[in-house]
Protein backbone atom coordinates (compact mmCIF):
# COMPACT_ATOMS: atom_id res chain seq x y z
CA UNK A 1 -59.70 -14.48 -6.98
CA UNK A 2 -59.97 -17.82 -7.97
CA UNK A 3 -59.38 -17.28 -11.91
CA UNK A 4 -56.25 -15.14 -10.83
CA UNK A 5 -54.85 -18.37 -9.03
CA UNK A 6 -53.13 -20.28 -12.09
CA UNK A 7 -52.00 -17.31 -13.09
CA UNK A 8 -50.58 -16.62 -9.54
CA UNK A 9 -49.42 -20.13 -9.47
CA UNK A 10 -47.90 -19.47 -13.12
CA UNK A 11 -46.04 -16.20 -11.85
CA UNK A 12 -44.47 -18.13 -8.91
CA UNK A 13 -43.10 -20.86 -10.95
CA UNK A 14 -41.40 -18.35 -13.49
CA UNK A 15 -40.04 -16.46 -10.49
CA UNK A 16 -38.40 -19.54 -8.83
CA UNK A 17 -37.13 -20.81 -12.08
CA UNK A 18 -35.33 -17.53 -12.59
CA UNK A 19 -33.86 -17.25 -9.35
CA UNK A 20 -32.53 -21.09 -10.04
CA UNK A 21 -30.77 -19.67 -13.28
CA UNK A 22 -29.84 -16.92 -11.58
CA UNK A 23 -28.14 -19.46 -8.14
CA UNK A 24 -26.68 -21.69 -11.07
CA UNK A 25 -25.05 -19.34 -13.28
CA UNK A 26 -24.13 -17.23 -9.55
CA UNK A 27 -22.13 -21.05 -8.15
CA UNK A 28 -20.64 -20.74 -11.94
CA UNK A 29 -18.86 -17.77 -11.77
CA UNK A 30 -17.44 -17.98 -8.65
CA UNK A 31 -15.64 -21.08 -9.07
CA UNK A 32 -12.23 -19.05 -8.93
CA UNK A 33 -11.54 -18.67 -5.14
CA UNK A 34 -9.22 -16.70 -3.31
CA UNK A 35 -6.57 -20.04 -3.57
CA UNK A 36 -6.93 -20.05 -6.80
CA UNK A 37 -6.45 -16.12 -7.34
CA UNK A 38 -3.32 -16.88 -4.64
CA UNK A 39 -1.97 -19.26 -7.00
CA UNK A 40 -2.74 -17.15 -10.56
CA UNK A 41 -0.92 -14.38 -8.51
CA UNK A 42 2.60 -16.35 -7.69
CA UNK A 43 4.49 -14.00 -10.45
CA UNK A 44 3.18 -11.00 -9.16
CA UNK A 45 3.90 -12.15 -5.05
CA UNK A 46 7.45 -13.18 -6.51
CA UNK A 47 7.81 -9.38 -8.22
CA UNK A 48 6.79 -7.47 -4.96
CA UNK A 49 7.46 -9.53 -1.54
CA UNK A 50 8.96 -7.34 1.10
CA UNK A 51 11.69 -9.73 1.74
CA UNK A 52 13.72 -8.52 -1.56
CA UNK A 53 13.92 -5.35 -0.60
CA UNK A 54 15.69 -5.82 2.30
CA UNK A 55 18.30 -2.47 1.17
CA UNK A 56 15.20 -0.55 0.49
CA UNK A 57 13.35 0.20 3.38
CA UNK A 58 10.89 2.65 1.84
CA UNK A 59 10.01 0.21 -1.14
CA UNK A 60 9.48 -2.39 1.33
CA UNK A 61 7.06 -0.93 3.51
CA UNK A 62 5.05 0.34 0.55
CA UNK A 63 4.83 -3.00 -0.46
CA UNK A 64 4.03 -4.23 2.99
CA UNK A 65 1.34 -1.75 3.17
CA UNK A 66 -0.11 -2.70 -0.35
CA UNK A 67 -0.02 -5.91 0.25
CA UNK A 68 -2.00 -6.07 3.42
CA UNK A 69 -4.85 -4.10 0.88
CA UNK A 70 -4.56 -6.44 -1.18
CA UNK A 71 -5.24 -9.55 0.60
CA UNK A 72 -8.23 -8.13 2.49
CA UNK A 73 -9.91 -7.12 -0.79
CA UNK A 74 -9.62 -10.66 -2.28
CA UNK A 75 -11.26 -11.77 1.15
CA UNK A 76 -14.12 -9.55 0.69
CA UNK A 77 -14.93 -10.47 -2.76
CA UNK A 78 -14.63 -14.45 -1.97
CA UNK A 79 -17.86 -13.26 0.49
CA UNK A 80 -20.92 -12.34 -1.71
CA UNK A 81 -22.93 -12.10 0.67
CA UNK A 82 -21.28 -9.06 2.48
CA UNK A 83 -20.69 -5.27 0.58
CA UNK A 84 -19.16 -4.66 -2.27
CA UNK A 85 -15.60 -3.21 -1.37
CA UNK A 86 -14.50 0.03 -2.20
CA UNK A 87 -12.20 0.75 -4.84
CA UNK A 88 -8.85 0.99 -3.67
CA UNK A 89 -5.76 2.47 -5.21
CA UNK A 90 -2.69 0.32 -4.61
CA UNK A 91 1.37 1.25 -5.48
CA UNK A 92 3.51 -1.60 -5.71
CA UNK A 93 7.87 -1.39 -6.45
CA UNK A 94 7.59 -3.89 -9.00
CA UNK A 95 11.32 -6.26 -8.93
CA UNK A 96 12.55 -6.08 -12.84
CA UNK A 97 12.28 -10.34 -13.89
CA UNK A 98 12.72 -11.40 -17.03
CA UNK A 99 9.18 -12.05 -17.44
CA UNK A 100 8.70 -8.36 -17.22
CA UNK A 101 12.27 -6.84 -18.29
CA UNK A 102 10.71 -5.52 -21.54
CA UNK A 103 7.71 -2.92 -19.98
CA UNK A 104 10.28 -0.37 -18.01
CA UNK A 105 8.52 2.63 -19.48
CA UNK A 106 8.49 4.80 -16.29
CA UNK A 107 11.28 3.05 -14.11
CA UNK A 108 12.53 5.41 -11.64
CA UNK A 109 15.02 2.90 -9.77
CA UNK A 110 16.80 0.65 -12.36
CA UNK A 111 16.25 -3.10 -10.72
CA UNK A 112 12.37 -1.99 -9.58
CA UNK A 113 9.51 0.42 -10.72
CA UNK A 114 6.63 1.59 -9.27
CA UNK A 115 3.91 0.44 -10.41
CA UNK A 116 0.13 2.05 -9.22
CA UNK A 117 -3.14 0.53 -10.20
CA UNK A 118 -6.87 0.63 -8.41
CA UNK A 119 -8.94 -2.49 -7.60
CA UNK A 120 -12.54 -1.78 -8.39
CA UNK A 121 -13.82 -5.30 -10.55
CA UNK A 122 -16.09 -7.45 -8.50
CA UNK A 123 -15.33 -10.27 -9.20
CA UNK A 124 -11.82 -12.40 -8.21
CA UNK A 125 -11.07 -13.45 -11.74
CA UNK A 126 -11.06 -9.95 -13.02
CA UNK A 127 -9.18 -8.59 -10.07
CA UNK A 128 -6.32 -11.16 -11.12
CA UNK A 129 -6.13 -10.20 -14.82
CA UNK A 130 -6.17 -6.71 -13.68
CA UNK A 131 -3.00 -7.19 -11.37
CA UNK A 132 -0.87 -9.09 -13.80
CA UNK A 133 -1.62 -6.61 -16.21
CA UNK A 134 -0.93 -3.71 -14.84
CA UNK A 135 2.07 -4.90 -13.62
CA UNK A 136 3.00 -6.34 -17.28
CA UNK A 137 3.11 -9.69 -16.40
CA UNK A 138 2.08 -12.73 -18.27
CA UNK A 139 -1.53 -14.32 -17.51
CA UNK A 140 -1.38 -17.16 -19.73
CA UNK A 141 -1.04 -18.86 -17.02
CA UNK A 142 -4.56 -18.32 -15.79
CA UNK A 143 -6.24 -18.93 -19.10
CA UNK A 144 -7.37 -22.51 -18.58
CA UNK A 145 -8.62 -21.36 -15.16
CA UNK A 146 -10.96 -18.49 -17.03
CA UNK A 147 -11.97 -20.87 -19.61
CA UNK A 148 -12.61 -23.68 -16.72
CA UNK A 149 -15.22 -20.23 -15.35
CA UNK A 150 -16.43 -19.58 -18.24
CA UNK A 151 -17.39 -23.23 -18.99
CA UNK A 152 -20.97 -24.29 -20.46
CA UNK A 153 -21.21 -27.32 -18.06
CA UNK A 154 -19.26 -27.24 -15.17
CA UNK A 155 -19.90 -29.01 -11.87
CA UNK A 156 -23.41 -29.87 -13.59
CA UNK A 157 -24.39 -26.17 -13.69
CA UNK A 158 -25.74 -23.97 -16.57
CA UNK A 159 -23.17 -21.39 -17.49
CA UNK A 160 -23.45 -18.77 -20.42
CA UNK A 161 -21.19 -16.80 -22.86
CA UNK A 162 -22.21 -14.12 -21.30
CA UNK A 163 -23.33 -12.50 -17.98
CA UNK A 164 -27.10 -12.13 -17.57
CA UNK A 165 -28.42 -8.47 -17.82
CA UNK A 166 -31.79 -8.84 -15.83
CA UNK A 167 -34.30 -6.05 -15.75
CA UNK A 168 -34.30 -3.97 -12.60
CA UNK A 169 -37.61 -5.54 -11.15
CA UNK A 170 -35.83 -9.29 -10.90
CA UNK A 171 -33.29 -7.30 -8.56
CA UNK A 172 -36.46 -5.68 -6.28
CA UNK A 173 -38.69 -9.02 -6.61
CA UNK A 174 -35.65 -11.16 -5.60
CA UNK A 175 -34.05 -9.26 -3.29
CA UNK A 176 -30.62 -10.20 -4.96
CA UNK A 177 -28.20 -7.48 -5.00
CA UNK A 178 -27.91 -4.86 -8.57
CA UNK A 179 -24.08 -5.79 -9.58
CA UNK A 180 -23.95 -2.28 -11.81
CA UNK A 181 -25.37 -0.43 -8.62
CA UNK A 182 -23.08 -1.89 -6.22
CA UNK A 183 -19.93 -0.87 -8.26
CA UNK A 184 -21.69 2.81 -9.44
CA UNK A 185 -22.02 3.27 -5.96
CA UNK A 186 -18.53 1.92 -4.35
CA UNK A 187 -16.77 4.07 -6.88
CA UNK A 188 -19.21 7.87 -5.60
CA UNK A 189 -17.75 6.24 -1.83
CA UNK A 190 -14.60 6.51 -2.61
CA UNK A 191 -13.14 8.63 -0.20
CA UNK A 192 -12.91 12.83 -0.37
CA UNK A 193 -10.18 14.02 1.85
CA UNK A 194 -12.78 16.63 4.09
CA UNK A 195 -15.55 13.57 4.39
CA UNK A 196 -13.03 11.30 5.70
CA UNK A 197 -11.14 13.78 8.34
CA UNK A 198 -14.82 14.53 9.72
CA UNK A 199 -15.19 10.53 10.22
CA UNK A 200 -12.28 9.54 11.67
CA UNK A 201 -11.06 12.47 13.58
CA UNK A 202 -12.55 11.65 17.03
CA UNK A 203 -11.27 7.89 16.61
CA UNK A 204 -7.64 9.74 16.03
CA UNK A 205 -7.92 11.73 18.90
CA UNK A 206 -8.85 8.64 20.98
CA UNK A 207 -5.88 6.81 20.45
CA UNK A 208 -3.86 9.79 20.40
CA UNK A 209 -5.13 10.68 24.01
CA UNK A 210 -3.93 7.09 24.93
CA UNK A 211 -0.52 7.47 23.51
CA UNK A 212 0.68 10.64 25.01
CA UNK A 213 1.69 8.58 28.17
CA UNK A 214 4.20 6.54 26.13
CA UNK A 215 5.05 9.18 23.81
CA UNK A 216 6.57 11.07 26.98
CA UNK A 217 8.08 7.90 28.00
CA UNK A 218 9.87 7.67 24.28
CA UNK A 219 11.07 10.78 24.75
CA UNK A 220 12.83 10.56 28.04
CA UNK A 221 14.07 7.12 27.02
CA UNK A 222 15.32 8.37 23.88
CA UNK A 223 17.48 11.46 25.67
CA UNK A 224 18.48 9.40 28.61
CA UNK A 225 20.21 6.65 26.15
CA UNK A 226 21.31 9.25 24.21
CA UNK A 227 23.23 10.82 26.55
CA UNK A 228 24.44 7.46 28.47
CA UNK A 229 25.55 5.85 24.94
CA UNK A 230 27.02 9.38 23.75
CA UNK A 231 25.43 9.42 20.43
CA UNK A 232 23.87 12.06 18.60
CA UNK A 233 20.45 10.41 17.87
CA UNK A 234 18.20 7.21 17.54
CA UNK A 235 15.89 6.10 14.36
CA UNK A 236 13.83 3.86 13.36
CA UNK A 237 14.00 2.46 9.72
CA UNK A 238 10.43 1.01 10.05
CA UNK A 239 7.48 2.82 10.98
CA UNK A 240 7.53 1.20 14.25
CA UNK A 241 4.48 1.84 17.02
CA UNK A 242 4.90 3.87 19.99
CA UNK A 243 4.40 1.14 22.35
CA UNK A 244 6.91 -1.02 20.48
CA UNK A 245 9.67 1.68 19.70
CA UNK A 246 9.77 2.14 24.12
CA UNK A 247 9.98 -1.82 24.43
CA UNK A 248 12.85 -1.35 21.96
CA UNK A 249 14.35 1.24 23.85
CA UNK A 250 14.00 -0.36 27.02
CA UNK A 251 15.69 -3.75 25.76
CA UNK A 252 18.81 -1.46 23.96
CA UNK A 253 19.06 0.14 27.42
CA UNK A 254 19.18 -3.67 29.10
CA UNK A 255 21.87 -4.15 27.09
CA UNK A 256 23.57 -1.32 26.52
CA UNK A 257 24.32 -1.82 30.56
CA UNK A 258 25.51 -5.27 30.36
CA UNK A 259 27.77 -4.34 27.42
CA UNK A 260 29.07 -1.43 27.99
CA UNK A 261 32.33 -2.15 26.93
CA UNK A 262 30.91 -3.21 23.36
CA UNK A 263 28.79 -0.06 23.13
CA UNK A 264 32.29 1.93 23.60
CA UNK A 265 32.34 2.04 19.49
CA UNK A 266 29.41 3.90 18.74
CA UNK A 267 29.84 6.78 20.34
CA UNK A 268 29.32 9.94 18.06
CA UNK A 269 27.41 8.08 15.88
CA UNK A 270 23.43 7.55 14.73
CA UNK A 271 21.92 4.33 16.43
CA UNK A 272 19.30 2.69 13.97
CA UNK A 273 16.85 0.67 15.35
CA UNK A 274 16.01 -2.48 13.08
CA UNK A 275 14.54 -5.96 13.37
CA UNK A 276 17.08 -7.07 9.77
CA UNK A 277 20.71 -7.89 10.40
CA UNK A 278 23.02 -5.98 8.38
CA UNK A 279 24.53 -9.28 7.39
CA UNK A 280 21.30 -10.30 6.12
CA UNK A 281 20.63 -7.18 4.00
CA UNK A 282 23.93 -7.71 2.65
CA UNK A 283 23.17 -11.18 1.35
CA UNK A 284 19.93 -10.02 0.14
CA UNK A 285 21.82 -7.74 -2.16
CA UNK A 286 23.94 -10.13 -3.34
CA UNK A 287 20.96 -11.85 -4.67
CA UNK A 288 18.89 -9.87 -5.92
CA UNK A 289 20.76 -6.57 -6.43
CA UNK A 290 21.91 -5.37 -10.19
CA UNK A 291 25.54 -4.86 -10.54
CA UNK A 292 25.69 -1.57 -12.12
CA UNK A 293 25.62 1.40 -10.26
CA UNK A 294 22.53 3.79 -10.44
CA UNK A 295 21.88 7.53 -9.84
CA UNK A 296 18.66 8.21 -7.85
CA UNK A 297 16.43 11.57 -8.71
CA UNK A 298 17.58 12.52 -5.25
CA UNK A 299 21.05 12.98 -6.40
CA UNK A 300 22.36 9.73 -4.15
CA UNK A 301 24.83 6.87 -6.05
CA UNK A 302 23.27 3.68 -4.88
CA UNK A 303 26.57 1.35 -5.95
CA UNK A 304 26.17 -2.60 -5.74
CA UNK A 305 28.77 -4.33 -3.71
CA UNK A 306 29.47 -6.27 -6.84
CA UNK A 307 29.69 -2.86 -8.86
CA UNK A 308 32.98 -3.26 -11.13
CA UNK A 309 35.42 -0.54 -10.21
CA UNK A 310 36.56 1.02 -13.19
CA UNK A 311 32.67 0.87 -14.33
CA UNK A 312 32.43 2.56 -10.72
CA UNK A 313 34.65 5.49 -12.00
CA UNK A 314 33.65 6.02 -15.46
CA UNK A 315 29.71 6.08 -14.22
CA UNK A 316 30.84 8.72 -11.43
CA UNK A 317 32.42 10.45 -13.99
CA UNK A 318 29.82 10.49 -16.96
CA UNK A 319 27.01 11.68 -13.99
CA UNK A 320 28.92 14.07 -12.01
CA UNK A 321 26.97 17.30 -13.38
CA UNK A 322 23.35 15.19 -13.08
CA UNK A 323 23.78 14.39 -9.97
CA UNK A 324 24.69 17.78 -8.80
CA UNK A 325 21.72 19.20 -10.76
CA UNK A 326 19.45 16.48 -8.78
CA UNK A 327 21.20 17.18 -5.32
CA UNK A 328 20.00 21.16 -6.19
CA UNK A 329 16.81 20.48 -7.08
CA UNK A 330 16.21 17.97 -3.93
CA UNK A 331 17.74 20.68 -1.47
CA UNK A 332 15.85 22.97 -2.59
CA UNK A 333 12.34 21.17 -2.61
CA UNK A 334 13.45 19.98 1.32
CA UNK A 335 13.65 23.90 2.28
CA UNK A 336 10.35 24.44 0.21
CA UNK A 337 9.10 20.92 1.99
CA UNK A 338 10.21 22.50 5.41
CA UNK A 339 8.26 25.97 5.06
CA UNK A 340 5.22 24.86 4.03
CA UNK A 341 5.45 22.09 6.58
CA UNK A 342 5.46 25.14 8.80
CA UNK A 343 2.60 27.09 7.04
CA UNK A 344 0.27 23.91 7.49
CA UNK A 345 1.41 23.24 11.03
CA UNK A 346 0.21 26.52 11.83
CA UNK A 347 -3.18 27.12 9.72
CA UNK A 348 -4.56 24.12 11.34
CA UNK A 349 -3.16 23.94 14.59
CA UNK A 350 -1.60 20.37 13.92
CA UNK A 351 0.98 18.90 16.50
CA UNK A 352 3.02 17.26 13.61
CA UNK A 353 2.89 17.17 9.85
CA UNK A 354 5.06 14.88 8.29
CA UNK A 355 5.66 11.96 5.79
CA UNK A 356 6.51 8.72 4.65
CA UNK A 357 9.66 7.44 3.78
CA UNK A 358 8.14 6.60 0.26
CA UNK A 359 6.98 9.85 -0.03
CA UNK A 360 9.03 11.73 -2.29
CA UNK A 361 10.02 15.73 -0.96
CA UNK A 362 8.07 16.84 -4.68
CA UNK A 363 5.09 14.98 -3.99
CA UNK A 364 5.34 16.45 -0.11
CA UNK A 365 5.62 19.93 -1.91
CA UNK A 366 2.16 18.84 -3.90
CA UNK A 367 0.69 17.81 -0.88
CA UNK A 368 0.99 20.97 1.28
CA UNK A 369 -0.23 23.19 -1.35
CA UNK A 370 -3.38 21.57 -1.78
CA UNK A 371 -3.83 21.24 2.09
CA UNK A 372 -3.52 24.92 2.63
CA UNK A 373 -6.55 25.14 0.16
CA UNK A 374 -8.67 22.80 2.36
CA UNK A 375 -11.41 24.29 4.54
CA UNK A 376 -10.05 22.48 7.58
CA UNK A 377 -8.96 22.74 11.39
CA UNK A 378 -6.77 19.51 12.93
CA UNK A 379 -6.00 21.27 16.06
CA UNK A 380 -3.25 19.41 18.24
CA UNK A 381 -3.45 15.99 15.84
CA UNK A 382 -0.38 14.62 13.96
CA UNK A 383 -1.20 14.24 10.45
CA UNK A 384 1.01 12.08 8.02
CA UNK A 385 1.11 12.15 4.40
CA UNK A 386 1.54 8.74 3.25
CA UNK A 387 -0.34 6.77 0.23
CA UNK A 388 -3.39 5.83 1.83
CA UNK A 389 -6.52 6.47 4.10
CA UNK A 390 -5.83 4.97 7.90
CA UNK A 391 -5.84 5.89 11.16
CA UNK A 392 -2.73 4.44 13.31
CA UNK A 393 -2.45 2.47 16.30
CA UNK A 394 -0.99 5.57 17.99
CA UNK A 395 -3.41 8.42 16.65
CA UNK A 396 -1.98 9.44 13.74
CA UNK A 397 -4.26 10.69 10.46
CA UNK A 398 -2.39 9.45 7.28
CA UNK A 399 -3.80 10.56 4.32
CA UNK A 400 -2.74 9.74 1.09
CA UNK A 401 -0.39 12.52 -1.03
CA UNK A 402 -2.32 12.85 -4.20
CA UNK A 403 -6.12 12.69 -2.32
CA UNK A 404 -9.35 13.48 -4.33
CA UNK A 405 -10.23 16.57 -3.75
C-alpha cells in the first residue's frame, strides 16, 4: 500500500489536470450564447416573423408554431448541464429578400417558400449555421463570432483546432457526459407515432374531460348568435382555445346587443373571428406583398391590390386551363380527404379527425392512409393532423402529417 501511494498520488494529479483541460476547452466553446445566436439569427427572424404574413393566416401560424420550437431549443442548449434535446423537425414560410431571391428552387407561393429543416447539433454555434443555411441565407455575418470560438487564447483559456476525442473511461471516471452518446441517443428518441399516442393519451383525455363543459357552452353560444345575428356561420382564422373562442363569443354577443343597428349589415353572411384589423392586413400587404398576381396549387388567384390591370387580364387569361386543372385535382382530393376522414373516424372510434390550416388536402390524403395501417384505438379523442407532436390546451392529439412510422 504504501509503494502504490505516489503512484495513486500520480493518477490523481493526471485526472484533475484532464478534467481542467477538459472545464477550459468546455468555458471555450460555449462562448456563443443564446444573445449572440439571437443576434447571428436577425436575417432569418426578419425572413419568417409572423407579423408579415398578416394575409396568410396558415403561413403565419406555422411560423408561430416553429418559432416557439425554436426558441426553447436554443434555451436548452445554452444549459449544459440539463439533457440533450431531441431533434426536432421545424417548417418555416421563408419571405423571398434579396439576400435570398436567388435559392427559389421549390417555391410553392411566389413572395415565400417553405422551407423544412431538423435541429439535432449540440451545440448553439452549429445550430445557427445550420438555420441560415438551410434557409439560404448568408452567415458571413457570424464568421468573426466562430473564429472569436474557435480562438487559441480567449478569455485566458486553452482552446484547440479541434474538439477533444477522449477515450470512453475519461467519460465513466469523470462523470462528464459522452457528447456522441447523447446525440446517438436523442436521435433513437425521436418520436414513433404508436410510442407517443401510448404516452400522452391519458394526459389528452384529461384535458379533454375538462373541456367538454365549455365545448357545450361554444356550441350553444355559437347557434344562439347565429340565429340572433342571422348569419350562416362563425370561424375562427386562428386556432383559438376553447376557453378563449366562448370569451370571444360572449364579448361579440355584448356587442352585438348594444349595436344592433350596426350588426343589421351582416346578415347572410360568414362572421370571422380575428384579433388583426382588416385595415391592418391591408397595409401589411401593401408592404410586403409582390405586385404580380399568382396562381396557388389549389386553383385560387391570390391578386395584389397593387396588381396592374391589364397584367390582371392577360395572367387570367394565360392560366385559365391551369387553374381549372388545379381546382379538379383539389376537389377531388377534398372528397378523397372527406371519405377517408370518415374511414379513420370510424376504425378508431375518434370524436374528430381533422387538420391544420397549413396542412395541404394531399398531404391529409397521405396522412389517412398511413393511419388506417396503424395498430391503434383513439376511442372518443379528437385527433389533429398538424406538423408536430403536442397535446393542446383543450385535449386535442396533433400529430404531425408525415410521422415516422
Amino acid at each position: 500500500m504504501i509503494r502504490g501511494e505516489p503512484l495513486l498520488r500520480r493518477f490523481r494529479a493526471l485526472s484533475r489536470l484532464c478534467i481542467e483541460i477538459g472545464n477550459q476547452h468546455v468555458r471555450c466553446v460555449r462562448t456563443f450564447s443564446v444573445t449572440d445566436a439571437i443576434n447571428a439569427l436577425r436575417p432569418f427572424y426578419l425572413a419568417v416573423h409572423p407579423d408579415f404574413f398578416g394575409q396568410h393566416p396558415r403561413e403565419r401560424e406555422m411560423n408561430e408554431n416553429s418559432l416557439k420550437k425554436l426558441n426553447n431549443h436554443l434555451q436548452c442548449l445554452q444549459h449544459p448541464g440539463h439533457r440533450a434535446p431531441q431533434p426536432t423537425k421545424l417548417t418555416f414560410y421563408v419571405r423571398e429578400t434579396a439576400g435570398n431571391a436567388g435559392a427559389a428552387q421549390g417555391m410553392n407561393t411566389p413572395g415565400f417558400r417553405a422551407v423544412s429543416f431538423t435541429l439535432q447539433t449540440q451545440d448553439l454555434l452549429g445550430t445557427v449555421v445550420n438555420i441560415l443555411k438551410s434557409c439560404c441565407l448568408s452567415i458571413d455575418h457570424i464568421q468573426d463570432s466562430k473564429a472569436a470560438v474557435d480562438s487559441p487564447h480567449q478569455n485566458g483559456s486553452i482552446s484547440f483546432s479541434r474538439p477533444i476525442k477522449w477515450d470512453k473511461t475519461y467519460y465513466t471516471f469523470t462523470g462528464y457526459r459522452d457528447p456522441e452518446e447523447e446525440l446517438d441517443s436523442s436521435r433513437q428518441l425521436e418520436p414513433i407515432l404508436g410510442m407517443w399516442l401510448n404516452k400522452n393519451v391519458s394526459l389528452a383525455l384529461k384535458r379533454l374531460s375538462v373541456s367538454l363543459p365549455l365545448r357545450e357552452d361554444l356550441k350553444n353560444l355559437k347557434t344562439k348568435l347565429c340565429e340572433q345575428l342571422e348569419v350562416t356561420d362563425i370561424r375562427w382564422r386562428k386556432s383559438w382555445g376553447i376557453a378563449h373562442r366562448c370569451s370571444q363569443l360572449h364579448s361579440l354577443s355584448r356587442f352585438a346587443q348594444q349595436n344592433s343597428a350596426i350588426l343589421h349589415n351582416i346578415k347572410g353572411g360568414s362572421r370571422k373571428s380575428t384579433m388583426k384589423s382588416q385595415n391592418q392586413h391591408e397595409l401589411l400587404d401593401k408592404r410586403v406583398g409582390s405586385s404580380a398576381p399568382t396562381l396557388l396549387k389549389t386553383g385560387q388567384l391570390r391578386v395584389p391590390i397593387t396588381c396592374d390591370p391589364s397584367a390582371l387580364q392577360w395572367f387570367i387569361l394565360s392560366h385559365t386551363q391551369t387553374a381549372r386543372t388545379y381546382l379538379r385535382k383539389e376537389e377531388e382530393l377534398k372528397i378523397q380527404q372527406e371519405k377517408l376522414i370518415k374511414v379513420c373516424i370510424e376504425q378508431f372510434f375518434l370524436k374528430r379527425l381533422y387538420k391544420e390550416q397549413s396542412v395541404s388536402s394531399e398531404q391529409m390524403v397521405e396522412s389517412c392512409k398511413r393511419l388506417l395501417e396503424e395498430p391503434t384505438e383513439l376511442p372518443r379523442m379528437h385527433l389533429c393532423i398538424s406538423h408536430f407532436y403536442s397535446v393542446l390546451q383543450d385535449g386535442d392529439l396533433c400529430i404531425p402529417w408525415d410521422w415516422k412510422q
